[in-house]
Protein backbone atom coordinates (compact mmCIF):
# COMPACT_ATOMS: atom_id res chain seq x y z
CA UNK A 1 61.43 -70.25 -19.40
CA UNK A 2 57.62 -71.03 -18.82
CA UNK A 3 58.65 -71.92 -15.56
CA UNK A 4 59.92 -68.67 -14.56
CA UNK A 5 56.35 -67.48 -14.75
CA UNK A 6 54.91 -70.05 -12.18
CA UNK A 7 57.55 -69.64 -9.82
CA UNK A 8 56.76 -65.94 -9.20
CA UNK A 9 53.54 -66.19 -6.78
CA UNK A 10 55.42 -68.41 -4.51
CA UNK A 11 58.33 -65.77 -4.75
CA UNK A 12 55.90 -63.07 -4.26
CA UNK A 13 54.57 -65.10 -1.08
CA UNK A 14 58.11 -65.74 0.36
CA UNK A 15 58.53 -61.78 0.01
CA UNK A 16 55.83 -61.18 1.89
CA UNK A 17 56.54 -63.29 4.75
CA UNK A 18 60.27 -62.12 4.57
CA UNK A 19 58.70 -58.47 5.44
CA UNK A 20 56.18 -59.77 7.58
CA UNK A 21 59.34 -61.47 9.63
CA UNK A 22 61.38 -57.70 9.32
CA UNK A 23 58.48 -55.83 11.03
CA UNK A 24 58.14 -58.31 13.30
CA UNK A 25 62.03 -58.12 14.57
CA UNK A 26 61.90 -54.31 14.14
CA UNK A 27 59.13 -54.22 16.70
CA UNK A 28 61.34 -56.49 19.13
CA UNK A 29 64.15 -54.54 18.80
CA UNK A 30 62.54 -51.26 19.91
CA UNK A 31 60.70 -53.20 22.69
CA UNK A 32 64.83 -54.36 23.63
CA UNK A 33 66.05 -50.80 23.44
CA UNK A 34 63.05 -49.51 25.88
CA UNK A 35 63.89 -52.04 28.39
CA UNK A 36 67.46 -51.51 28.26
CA UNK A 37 67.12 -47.77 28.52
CA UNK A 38 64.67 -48.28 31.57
CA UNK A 39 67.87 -50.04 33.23
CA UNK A 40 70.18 -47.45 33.03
């Protein structure tokens, strides 16, 4: 179970990037609906 214990900061760092990665595609997405609305 020790284990457990030094697997969590490189859990905590894939979190991080994981929501680094969903603002990222949020921001993209709105940036897609703008342009598509501009088209219309």
């Amino acid at each position: 179970m020790e284990y457990v214990g030094l697997l969590a900061p490189i859990a905590f760092v894939f979190a991080l990037a994981a929501l680094s990665q969903v603002g990222t595609l949020k921001k993209e997405v709105e940036q897609l609906k703008k342009e598509l609305n501009l088209k219309k």
